[in-house]
PDB file of N, CA and C in Angstrom:
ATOM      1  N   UNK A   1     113.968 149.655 118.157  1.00  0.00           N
ATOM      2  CA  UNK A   1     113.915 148.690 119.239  1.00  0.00           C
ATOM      3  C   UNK A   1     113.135 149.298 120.401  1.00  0.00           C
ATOM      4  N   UNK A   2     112.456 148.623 121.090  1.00  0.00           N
ATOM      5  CA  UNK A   2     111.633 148.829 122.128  1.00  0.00           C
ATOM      6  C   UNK A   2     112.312 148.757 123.981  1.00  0.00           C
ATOM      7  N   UNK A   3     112.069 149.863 124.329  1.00  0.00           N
ATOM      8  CA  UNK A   3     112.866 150.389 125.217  1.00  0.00           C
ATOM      9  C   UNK A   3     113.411 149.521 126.295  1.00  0.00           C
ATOM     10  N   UNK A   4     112.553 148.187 126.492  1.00  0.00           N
ATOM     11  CA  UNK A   4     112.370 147.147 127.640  1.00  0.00           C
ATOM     12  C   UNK A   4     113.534 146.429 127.063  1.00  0.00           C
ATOM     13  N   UNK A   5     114.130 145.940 125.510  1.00  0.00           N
ATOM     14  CA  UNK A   5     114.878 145.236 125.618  1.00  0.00           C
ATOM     15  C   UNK A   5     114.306 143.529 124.887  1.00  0.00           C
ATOM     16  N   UNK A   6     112.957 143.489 125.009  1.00  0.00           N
ATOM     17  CA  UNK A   6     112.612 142.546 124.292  1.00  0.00           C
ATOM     18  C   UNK A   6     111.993 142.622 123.249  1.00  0.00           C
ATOM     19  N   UNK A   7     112.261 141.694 121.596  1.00  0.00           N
ATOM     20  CA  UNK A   7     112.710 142.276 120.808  1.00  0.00           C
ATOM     21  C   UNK A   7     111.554 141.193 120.023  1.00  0.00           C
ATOM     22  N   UNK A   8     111.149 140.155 120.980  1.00  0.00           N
ATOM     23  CA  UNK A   8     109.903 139.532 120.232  1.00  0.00           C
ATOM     24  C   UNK A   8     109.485 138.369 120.993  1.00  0.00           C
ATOM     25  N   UNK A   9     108.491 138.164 121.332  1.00  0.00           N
ATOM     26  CA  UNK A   9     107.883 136.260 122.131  1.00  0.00           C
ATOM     27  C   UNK A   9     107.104 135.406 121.560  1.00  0.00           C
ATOM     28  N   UNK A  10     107.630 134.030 122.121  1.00  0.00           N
ATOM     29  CA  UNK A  10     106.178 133.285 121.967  1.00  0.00           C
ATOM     30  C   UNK A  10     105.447 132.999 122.879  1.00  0.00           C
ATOM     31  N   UNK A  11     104.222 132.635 122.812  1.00  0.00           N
ATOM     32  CA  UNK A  11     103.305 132.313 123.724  1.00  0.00           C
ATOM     33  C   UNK A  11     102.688 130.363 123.141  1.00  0.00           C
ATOM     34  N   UNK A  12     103.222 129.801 124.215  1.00  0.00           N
ATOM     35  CA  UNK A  12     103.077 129.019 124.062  1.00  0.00           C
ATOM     36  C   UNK A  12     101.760 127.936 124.737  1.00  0.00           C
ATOM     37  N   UNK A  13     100.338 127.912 124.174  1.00  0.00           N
ATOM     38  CA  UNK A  13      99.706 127.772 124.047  1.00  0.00           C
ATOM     39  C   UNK A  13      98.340 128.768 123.941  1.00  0.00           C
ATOM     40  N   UNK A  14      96.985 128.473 123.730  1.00  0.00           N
ATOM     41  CA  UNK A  14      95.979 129.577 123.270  1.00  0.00           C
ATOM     42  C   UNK A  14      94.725 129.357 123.869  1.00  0.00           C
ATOM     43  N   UNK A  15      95.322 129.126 125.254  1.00  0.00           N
ATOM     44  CA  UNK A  15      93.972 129.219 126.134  1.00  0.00           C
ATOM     45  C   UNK A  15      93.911 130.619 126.519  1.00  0.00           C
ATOM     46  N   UNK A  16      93.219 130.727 128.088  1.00  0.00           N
ATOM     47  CA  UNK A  16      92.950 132.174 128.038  1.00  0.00           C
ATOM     48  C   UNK A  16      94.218 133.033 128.498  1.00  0.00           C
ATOM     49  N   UNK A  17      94.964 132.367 129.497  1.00  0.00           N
ATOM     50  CA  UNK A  17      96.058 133.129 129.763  1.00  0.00           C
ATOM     51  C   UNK A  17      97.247 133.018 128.809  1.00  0.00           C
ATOM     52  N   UNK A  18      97.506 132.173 128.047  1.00  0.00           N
ATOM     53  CA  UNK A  18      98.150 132.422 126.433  1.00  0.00           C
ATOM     54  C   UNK A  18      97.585 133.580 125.665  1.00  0.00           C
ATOM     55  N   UNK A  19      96.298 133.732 125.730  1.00  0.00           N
ATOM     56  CA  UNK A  19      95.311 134.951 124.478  1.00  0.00           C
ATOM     57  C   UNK A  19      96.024 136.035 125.367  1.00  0.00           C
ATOM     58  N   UNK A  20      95.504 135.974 126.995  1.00  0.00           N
ATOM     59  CA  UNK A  20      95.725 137.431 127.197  1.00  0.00           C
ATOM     60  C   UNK A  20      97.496 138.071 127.724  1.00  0.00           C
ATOM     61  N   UNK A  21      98.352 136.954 127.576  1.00  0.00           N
ATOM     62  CA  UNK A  21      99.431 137.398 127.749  1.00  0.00           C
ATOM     63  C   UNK A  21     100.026 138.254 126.544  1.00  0.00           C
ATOM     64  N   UNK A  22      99.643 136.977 125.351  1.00  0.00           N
ATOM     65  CA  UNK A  22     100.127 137.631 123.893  1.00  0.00           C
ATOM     66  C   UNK A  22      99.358 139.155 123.803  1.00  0.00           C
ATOM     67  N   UNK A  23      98.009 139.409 124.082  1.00  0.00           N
ATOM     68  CA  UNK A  23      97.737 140.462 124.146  1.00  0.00           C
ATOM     69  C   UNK A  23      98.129 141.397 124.665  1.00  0.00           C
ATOM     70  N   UNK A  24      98.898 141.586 126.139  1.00  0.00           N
ATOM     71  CA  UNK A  24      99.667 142.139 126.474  1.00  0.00           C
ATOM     72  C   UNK A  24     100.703 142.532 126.251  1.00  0.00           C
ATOM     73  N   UNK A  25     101.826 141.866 125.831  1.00  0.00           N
ATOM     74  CA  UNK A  25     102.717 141.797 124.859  1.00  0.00           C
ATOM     75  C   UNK A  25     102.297 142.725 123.543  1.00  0.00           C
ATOM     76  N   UNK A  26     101.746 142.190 122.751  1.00  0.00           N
ATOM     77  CA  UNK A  26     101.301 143.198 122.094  1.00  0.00           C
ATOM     78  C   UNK A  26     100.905 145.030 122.102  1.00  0.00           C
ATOM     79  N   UNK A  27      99.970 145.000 123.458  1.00  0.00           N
ATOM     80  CA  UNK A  27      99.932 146.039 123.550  1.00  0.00           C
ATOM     81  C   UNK A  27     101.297 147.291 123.912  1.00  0.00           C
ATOM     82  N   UNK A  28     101.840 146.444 124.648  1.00  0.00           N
ATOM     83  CA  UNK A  28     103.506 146.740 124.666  1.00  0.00           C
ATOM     84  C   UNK A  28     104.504 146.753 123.405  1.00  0.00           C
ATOM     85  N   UNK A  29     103.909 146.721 122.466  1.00  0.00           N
ATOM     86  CA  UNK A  29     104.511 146.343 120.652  1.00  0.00           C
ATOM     87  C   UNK A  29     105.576 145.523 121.043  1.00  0.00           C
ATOM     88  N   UNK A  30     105.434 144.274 121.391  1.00  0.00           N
ATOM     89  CA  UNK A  30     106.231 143.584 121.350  1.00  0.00           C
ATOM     90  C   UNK A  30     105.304 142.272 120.371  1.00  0.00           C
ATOM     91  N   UNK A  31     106.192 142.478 119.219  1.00  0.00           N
ATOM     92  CA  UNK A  31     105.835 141.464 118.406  1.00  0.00           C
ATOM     93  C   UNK A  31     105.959 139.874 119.045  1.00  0.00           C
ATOM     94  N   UNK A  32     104.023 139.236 118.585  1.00  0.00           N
ATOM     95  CA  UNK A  32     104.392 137.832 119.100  1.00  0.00           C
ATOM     96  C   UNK A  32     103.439 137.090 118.555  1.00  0.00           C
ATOM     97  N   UNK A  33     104.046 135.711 118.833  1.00  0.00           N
ATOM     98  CA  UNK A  33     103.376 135.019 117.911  1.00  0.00           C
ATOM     99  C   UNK A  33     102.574 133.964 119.195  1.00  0.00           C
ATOM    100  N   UNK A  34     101.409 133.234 118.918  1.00  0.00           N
ATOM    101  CA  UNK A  34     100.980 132.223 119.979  1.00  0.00           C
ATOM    102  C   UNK A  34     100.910 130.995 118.878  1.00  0.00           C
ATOM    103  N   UNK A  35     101.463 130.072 120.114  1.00  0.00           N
ATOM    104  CA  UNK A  35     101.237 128.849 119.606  1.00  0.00           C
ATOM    105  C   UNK A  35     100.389 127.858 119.879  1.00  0.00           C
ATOM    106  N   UNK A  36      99.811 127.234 119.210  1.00  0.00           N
ATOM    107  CA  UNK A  36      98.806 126.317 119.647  1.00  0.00           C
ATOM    108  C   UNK A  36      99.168 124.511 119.601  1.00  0.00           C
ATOM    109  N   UNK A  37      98.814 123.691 120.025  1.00  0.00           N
ATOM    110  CA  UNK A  37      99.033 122.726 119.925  1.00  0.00           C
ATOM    111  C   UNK A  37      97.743 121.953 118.891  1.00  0.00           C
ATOM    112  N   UNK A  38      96.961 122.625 118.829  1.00  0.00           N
ATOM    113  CA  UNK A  38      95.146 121.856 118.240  1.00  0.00           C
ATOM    114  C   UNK A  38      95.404 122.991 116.665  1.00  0.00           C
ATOM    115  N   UNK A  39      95.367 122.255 115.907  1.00  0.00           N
ATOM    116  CA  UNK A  39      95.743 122.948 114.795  1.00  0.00           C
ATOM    117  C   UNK A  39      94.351 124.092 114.332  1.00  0.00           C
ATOM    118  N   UNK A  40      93.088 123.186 114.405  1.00  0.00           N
ATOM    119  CA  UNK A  40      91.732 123.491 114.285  1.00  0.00           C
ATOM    120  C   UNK A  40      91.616 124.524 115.478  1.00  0.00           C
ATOM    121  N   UNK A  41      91.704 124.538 116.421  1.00  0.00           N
ATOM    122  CA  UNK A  41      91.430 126.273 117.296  1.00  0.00           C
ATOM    123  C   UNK A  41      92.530 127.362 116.728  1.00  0.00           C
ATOM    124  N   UNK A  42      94.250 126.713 116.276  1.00  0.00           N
ATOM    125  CA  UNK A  42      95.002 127.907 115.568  1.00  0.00           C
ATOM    126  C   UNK A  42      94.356 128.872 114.453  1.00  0.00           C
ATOM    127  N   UNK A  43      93.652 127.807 113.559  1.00  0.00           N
ATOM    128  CA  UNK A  43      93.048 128.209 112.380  1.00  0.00           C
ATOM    129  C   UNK A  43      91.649 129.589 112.673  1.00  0.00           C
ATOM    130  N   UNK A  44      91.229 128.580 113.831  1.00  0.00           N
ATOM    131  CA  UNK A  44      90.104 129.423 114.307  1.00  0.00           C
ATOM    132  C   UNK A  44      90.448 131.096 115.019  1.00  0.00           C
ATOM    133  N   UNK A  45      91.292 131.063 115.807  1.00  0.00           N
ATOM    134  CA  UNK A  45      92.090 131.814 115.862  1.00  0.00           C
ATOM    135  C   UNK A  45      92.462 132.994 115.008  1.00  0.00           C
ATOM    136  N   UNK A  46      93.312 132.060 114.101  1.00  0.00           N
ATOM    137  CA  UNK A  46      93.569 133.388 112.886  1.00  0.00           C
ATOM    138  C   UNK A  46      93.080 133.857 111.909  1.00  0.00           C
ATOM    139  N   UNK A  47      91.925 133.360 111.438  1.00  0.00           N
ATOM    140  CA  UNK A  47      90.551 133.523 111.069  1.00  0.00           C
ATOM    141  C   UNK A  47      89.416 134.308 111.645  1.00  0.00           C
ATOM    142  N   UNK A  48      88.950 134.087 113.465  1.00  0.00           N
ATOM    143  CA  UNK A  48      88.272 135.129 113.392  1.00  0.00           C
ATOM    144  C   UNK A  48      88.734 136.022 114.153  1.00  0.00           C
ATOM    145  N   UNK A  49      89.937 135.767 114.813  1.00  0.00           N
ATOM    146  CA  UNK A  49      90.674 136.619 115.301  1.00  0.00           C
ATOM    147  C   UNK A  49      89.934 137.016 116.666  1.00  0.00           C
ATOM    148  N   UNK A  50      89.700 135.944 116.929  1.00  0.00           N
ATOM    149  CA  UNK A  50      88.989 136.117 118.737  1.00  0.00           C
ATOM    150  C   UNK A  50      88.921 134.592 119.239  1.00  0.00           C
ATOM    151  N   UNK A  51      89.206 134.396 120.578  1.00  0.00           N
ATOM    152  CA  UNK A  51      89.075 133.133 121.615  1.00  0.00           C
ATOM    153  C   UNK A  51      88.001 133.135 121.820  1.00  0.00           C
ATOM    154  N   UNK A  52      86.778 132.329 121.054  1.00  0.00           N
ATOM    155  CA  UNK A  52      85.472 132.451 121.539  1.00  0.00           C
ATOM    156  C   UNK A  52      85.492 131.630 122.651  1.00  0.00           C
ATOM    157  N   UNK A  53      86.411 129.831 123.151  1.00  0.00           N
ATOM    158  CA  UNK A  53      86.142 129.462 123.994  1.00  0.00           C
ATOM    159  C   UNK A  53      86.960 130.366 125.270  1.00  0.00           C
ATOM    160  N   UNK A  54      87.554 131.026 125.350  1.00  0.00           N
ATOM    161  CA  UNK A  54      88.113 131.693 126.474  1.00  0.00           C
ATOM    162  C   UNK A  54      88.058 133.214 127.115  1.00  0.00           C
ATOM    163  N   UNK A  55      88.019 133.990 125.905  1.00  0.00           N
ATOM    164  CA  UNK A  55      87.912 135.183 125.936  1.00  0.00           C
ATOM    165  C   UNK A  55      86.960 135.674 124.806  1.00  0.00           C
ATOM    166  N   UNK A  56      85.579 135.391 124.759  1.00  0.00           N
ATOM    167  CA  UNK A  56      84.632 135.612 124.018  1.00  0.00           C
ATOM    168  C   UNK A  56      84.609 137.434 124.026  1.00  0.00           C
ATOM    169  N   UNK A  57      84.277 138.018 122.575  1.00  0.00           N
ATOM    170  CA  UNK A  57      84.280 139.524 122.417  1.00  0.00           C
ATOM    171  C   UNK A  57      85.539 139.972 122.905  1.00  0.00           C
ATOM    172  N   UNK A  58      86.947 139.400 122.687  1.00  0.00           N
ATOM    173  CA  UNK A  58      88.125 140.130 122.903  1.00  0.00           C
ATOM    174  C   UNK A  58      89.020 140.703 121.673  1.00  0.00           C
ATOM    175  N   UNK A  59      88.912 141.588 120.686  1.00  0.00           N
ATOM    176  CA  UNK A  59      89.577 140.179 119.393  1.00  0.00           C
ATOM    177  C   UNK A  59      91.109 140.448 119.573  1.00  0.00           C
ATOM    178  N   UNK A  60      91.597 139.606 118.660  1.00  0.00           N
ATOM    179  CA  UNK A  60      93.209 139.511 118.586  1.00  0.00           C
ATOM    180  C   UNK A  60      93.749 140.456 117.718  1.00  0.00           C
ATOM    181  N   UNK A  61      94.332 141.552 118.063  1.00  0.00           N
ATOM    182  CA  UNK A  61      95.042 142.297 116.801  1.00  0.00           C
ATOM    183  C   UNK A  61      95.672 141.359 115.402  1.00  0.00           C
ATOM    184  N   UNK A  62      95.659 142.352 114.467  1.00  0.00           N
ATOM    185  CA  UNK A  62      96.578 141.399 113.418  1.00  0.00           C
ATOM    186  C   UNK A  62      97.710 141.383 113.751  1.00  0.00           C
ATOM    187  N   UNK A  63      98.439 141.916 114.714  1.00  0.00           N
ATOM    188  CA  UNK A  63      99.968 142.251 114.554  1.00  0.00           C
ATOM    189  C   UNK A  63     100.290 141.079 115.592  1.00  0.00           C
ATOM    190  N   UNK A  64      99.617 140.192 116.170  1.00  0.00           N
ATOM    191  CA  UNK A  64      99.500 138.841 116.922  1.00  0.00           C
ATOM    192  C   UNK A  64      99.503 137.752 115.732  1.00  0.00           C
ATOM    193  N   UNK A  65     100.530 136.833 115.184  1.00  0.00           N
ATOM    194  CA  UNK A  65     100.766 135.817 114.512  1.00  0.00           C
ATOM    195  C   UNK A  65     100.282 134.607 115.413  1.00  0.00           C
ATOM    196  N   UNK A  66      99.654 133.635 115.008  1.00  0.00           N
ATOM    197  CA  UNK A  66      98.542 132.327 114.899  1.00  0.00           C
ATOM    198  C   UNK A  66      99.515 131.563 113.994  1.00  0.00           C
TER     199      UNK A  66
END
């Protein structure tokens, strides 16, 4: 378990401050998942594993669930 106490999140939507929160989170190993509402940007998402409309050249770790 991770020292902070939180044990996993969601991020609920996958614009840019959704990408870069979950990223944060992440970098903190806090397992998380983002959610999208547009099924077609989720896909895009977990496929190329980067926000080209928001955060172009960022990518998304794998350990970030789409």
């Amino acid at each position: 378990m991770v020292e902070h106490g939180v044990t996993r999140a969601r991020v609920i939507g996958d614009g840019g401050w959704g990408t870069a929160l979950a990223l944060d989170l992440a970098k903190n190993q806090i397992p998380v998942t983002i959610w999208s509402a547009f099924p077609a940007h989720a896909r895009e998402l977990s496929q190329t594993r980067e926000n080209k409309r928001f955060l172009p050249g960022i990518r998304i770790p794998d350990e970030i669930v789409v």
